[in-house]
Protein backbone atom coordinates (compact mmCIF):
# COMPACT_ATOMS: atom_id res chain seq x y z
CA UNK A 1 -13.76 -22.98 37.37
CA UNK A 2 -10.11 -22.74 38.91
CA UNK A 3 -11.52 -20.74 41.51
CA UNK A 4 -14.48 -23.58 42.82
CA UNK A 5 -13.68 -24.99 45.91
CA UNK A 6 -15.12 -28.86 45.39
CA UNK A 7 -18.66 -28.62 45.53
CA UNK A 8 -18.43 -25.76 48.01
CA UNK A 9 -20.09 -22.49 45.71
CA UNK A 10 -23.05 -25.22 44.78
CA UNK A 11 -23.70 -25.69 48.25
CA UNK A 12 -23.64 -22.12 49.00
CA UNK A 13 -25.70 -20.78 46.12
CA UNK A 14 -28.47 -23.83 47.57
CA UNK A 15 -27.81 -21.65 50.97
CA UNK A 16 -28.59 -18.31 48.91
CA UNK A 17 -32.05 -19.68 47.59
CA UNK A 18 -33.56 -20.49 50.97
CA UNK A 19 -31.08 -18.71 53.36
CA UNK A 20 -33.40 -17.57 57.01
CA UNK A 21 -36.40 -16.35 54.64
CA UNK A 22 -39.10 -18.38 54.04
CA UNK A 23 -40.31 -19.12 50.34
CA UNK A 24 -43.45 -16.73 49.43
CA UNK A 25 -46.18 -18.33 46.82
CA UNK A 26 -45.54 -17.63 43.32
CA UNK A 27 -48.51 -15.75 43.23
CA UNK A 28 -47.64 -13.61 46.16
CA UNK A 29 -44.58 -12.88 44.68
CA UNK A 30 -45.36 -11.73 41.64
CA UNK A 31 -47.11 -8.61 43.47
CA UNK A 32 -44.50 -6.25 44.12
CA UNK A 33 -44.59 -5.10 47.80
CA UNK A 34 -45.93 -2.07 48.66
CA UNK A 35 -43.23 0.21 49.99
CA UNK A 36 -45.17 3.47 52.22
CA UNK A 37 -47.52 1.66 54.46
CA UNK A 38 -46.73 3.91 57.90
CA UNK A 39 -49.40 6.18 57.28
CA UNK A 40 -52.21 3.70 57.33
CA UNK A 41 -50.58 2.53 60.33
CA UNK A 42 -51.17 5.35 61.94
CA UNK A 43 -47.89 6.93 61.42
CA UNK A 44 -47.80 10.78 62.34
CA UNK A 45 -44.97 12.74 60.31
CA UNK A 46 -44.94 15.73 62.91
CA UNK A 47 -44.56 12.98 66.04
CA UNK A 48 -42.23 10.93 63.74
CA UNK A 49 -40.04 14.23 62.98
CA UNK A 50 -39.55 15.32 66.87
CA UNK A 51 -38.68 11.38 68.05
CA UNK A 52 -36.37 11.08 65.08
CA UNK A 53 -34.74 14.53 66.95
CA UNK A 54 -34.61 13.15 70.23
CA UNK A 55 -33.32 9.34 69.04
CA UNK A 56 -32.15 8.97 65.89
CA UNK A 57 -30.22 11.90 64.92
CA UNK A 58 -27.52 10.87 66.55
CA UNK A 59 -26.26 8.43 64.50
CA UNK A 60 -28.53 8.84 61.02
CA UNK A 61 -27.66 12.90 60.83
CA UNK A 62 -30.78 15.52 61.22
CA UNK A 63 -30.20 15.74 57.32
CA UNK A 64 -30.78 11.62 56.92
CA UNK A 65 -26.99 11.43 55.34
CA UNK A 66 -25.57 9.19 58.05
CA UNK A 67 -23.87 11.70 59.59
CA UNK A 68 -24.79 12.39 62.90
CA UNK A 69 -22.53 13.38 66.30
CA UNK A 70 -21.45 9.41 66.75
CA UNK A 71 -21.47 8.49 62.90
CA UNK A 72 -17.27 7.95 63.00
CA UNK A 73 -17.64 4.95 66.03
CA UNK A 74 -20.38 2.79 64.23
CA UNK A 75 -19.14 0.44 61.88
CA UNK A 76 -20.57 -0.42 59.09
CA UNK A 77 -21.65 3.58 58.80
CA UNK A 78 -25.13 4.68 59.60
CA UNK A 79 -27.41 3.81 56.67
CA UNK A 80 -27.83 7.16 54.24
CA UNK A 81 -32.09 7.71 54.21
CA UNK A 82 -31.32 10.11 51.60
CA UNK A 83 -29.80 7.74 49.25
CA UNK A 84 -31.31 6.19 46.14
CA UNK A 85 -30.52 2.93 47.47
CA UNK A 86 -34.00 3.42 49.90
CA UNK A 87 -36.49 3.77 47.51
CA UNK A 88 -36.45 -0.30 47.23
CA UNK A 89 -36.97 -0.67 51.10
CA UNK A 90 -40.27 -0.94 52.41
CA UNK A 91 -42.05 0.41 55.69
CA UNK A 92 -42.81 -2.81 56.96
CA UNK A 93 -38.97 -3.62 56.83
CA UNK A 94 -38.03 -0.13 58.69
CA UNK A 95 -40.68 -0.30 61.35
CA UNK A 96 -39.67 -4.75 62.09
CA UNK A 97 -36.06 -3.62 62.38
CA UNK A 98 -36.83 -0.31 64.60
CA UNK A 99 -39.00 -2.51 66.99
CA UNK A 100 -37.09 -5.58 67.43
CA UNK A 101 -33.29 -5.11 65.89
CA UNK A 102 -32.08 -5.42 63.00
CA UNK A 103 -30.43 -8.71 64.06
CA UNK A 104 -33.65 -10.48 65.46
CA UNK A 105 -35.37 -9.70 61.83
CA UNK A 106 -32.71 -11.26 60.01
CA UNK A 107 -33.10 -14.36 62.39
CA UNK A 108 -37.08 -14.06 62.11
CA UNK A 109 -36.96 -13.56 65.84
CA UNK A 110 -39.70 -11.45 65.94
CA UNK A 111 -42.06 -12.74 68.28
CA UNK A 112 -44.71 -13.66 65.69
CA UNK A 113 -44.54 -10.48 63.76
CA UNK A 114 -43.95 -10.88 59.77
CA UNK A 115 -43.17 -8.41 57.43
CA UNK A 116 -46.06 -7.86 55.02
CA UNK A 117 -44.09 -6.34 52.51
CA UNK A 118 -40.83 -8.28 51.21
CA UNK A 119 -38.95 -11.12 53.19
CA UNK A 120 -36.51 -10.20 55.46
CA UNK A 121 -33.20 -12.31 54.31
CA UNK A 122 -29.44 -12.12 55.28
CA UNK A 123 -26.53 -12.03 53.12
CA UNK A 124 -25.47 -15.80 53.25
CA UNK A 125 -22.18 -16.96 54.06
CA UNK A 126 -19.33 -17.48 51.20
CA UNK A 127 -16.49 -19.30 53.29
CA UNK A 128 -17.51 -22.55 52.13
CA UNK A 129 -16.58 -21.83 48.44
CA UNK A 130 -14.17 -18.90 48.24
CA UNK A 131 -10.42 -18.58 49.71
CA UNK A 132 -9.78 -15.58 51.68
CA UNK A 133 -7.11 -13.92 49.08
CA UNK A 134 -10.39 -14.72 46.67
CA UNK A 135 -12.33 -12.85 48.75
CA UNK A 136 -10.37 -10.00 49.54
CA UNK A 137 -9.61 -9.57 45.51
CA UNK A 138 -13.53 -9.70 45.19
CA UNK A 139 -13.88 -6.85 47.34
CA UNK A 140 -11.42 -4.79 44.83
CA UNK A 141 -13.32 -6.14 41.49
CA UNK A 142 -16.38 -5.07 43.50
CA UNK A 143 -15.05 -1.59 44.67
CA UNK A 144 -14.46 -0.68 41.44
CA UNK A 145 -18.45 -0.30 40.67
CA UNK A 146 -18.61 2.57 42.44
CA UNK A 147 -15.31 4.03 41.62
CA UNK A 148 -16.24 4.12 37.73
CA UNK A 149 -12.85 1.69 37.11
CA UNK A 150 -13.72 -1.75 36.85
CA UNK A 151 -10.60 -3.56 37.44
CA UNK A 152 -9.85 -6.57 34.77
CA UNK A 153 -10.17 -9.60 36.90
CA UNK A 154 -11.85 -12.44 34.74
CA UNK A 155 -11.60 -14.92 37.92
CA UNK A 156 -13.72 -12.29 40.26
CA UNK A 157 -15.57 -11.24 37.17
CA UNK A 158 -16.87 -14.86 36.93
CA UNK A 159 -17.53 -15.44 40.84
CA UNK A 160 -19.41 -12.42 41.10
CA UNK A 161 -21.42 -13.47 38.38
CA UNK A 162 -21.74 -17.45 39.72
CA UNK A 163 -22.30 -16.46 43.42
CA UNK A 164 -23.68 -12.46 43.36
CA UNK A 165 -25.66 -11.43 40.71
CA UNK A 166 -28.72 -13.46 41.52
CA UNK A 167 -29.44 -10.65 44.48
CA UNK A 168 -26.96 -8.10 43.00
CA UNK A 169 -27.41 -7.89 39.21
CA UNK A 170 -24.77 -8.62 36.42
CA UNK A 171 -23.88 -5.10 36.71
CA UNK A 172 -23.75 -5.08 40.44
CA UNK A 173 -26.71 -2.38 40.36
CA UNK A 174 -28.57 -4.40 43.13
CA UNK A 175 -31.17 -5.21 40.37
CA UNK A 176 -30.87 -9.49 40.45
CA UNK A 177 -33.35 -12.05 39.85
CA UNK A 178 -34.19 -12.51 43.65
CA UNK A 179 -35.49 -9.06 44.54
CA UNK A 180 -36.51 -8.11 41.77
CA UNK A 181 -38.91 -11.06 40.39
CA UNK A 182 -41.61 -10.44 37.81
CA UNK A 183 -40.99 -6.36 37.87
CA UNK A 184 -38.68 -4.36 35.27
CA UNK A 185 -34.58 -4.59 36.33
CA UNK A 186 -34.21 -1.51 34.36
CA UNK A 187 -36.89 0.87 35.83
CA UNK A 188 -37.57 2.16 39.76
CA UNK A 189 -38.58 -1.17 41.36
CA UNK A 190 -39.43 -2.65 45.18
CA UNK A 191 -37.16 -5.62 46.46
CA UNK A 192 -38.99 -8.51 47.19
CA UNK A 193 -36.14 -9.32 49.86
CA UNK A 194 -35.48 -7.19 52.69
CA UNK A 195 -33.23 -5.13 53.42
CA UNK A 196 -32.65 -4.78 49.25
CA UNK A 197 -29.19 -5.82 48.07
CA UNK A 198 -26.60 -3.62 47.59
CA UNK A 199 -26.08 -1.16 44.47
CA UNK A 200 -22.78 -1.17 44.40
CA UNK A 201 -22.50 1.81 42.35
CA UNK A 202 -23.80 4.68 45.00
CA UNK A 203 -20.75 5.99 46.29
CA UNK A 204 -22.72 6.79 49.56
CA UNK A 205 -23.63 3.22 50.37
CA UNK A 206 -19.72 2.03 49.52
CA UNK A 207 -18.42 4.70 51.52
CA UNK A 208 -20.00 3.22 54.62
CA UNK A 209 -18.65 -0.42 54.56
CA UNK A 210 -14.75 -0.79 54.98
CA UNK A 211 -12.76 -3.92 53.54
CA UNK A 212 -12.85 -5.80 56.98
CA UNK A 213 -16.53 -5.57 57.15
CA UNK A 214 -17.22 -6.94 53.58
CA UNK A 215 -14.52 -9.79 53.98
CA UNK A 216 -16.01 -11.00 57.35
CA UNK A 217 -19.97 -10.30 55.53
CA UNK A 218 -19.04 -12.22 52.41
CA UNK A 219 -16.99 -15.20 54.29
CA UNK A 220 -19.42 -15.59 57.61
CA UNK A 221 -22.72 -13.87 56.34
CA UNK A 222 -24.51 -11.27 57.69
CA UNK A 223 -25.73 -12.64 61.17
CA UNK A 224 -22.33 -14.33 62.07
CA UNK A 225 -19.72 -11.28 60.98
CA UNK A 226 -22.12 -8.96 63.08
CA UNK A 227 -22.32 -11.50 66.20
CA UNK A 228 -18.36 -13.00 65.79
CA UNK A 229 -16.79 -10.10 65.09
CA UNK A 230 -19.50 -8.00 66.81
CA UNK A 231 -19.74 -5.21 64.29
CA UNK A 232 -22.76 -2.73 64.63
CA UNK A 233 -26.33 -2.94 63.36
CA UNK A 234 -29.40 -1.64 64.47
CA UNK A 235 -30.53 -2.61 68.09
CA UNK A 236 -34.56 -2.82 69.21
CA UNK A 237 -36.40 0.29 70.57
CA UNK A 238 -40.04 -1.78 71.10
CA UNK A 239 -39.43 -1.18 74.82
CA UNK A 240 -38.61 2.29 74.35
CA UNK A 241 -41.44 2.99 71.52
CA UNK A 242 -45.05 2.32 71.27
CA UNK A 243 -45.52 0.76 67.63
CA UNK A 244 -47.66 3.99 66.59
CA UNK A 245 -44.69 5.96 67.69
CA UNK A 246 -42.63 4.02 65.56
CA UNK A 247 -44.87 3.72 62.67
CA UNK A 248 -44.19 7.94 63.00
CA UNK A 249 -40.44 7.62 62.95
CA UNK A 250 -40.74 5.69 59.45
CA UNK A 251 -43.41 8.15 57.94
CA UNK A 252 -41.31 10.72 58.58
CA UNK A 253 -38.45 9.05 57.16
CA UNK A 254 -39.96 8.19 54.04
CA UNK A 255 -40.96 11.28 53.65
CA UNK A 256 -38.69 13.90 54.11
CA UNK A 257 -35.24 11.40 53.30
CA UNK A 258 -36.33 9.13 51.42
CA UNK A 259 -39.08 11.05 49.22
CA UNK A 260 -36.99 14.35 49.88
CA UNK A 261 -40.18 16.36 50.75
CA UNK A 262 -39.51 17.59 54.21
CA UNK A 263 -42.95 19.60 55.51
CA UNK A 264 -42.74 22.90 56.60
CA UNK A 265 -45.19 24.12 59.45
């Protein structure tokens, strides 16, 4: 491996395995998480529809596409609820990261709280192992995924599979030993980790990250790019939002996004 740093991608794929989220039981693990739990929470679509007008428009788009009146200053992009890519997050995972931050989750700041359904884990720092020109030609192996042109790059070919594919799949479909577990890689499945990696094949999802963003993710990690180089992620609304109020706000995006069946009164 020309491209190894000494030691370094061992050391970081050690980080990968036990990176901020705790290690479940086997036996809880093998139980895929349950994804819609905001209705038995108490979670009231009609409630969760009109704060979702008031709040959350503004960046996630009344339609759910990530498109809403401030959409062009956040960076990364708003996440898309109407993508495919959401059917493998869970409510539990929504409603921690509406309450406390997105940030705070990652860092199991949470005041106690733990997400029933999946473990909440950050993309892990590269740095340690890669070169920045190895990085940044990464990014273009990886682009090409959802471009439908794989470029032929045997070196990033072989990192991504060394150093990605455990959370990402060999085929970048987001379908890798770590969130998937004991469930089928080639059918509809739940991540076991939280948020799920990245498909790297949905257009939509790409289209939100620019180059900067995925160099400073994949040298610094998730936390640290987002702190360092202070790009955007969700902030906390707990003091804004009672949790019933929030467990709304996620019923009604699983529902009319993420299930695509909007109600009609």
């Amino acid at each position: 491996m020309k491209w190894l740093k000494e030691n370094g991608l061992w050391i970081t794929l050690m980080l990968l395995l036990s990176f901020t989220a705790p290690i479940a039981s086997l036996a809880a693990k093998r139980i895929p998480p349950n994804p819609e739990t905001a209705k038995q929470n108490g979670g009231n679509y009609w409630r969760g529809k009109e704060i979702y007008g008031e709040i959350c428009f503004s960046c996630h788009g009344v339609k759910g596409d990530g498109k809403g009146p401030i959409w062009r200053t956040v960076r990364p992009r708003p996440q898309v609820f109407t993508s495919p890519y959401m059917k493998r997050m869970t409510d539990d995972y929504m409603f921690s990261v509406v309450k406390f931050g997105k940030m705070n989750v990652l860092k199991n700041q949470t005041k106690g709280h733990q997400i029933k359904n999946g473990v909440a884990t950050a993309m892990p720092s590269f740095g340690e192992a890669l070169e920045d020109a190895q990085i940044r030609k990464l990014i273009w192996w990886v682009r090409g995924f959802s471009k439908g042109n794989q470029p032929k790059d045997a070196v990033s070919r072989e990192i991504f599979t060394d150093a990605c594919s455990q959370c990402h799949g060999n085929k970048g479909l987001g379908n890798g030993a770590r969130p998937v577990e004991d469930q089928d890689p080639e059918k509809p499945f739940i991540s076991h980790i939280q948020p799920p990696p990245m498909n790297y094949h949905l257009r939509e999802q790409m289209a939100r990250f620019g180059d900067g963003f995925l160099f400073w993710v994949i040298k610094l990690g998730r936390i640290d790019a987002s702190e360092m180089k202070k790009y955007d992620f969700m902030k906390s609304y707990g003091h804004l939002l009672k949790d019933k109020d929030i467990w709304s706000v996620v019923r009604y995006v699983r529902e009319a996004f993420i299930n695509g069946k909007p109600r009609k009164k």
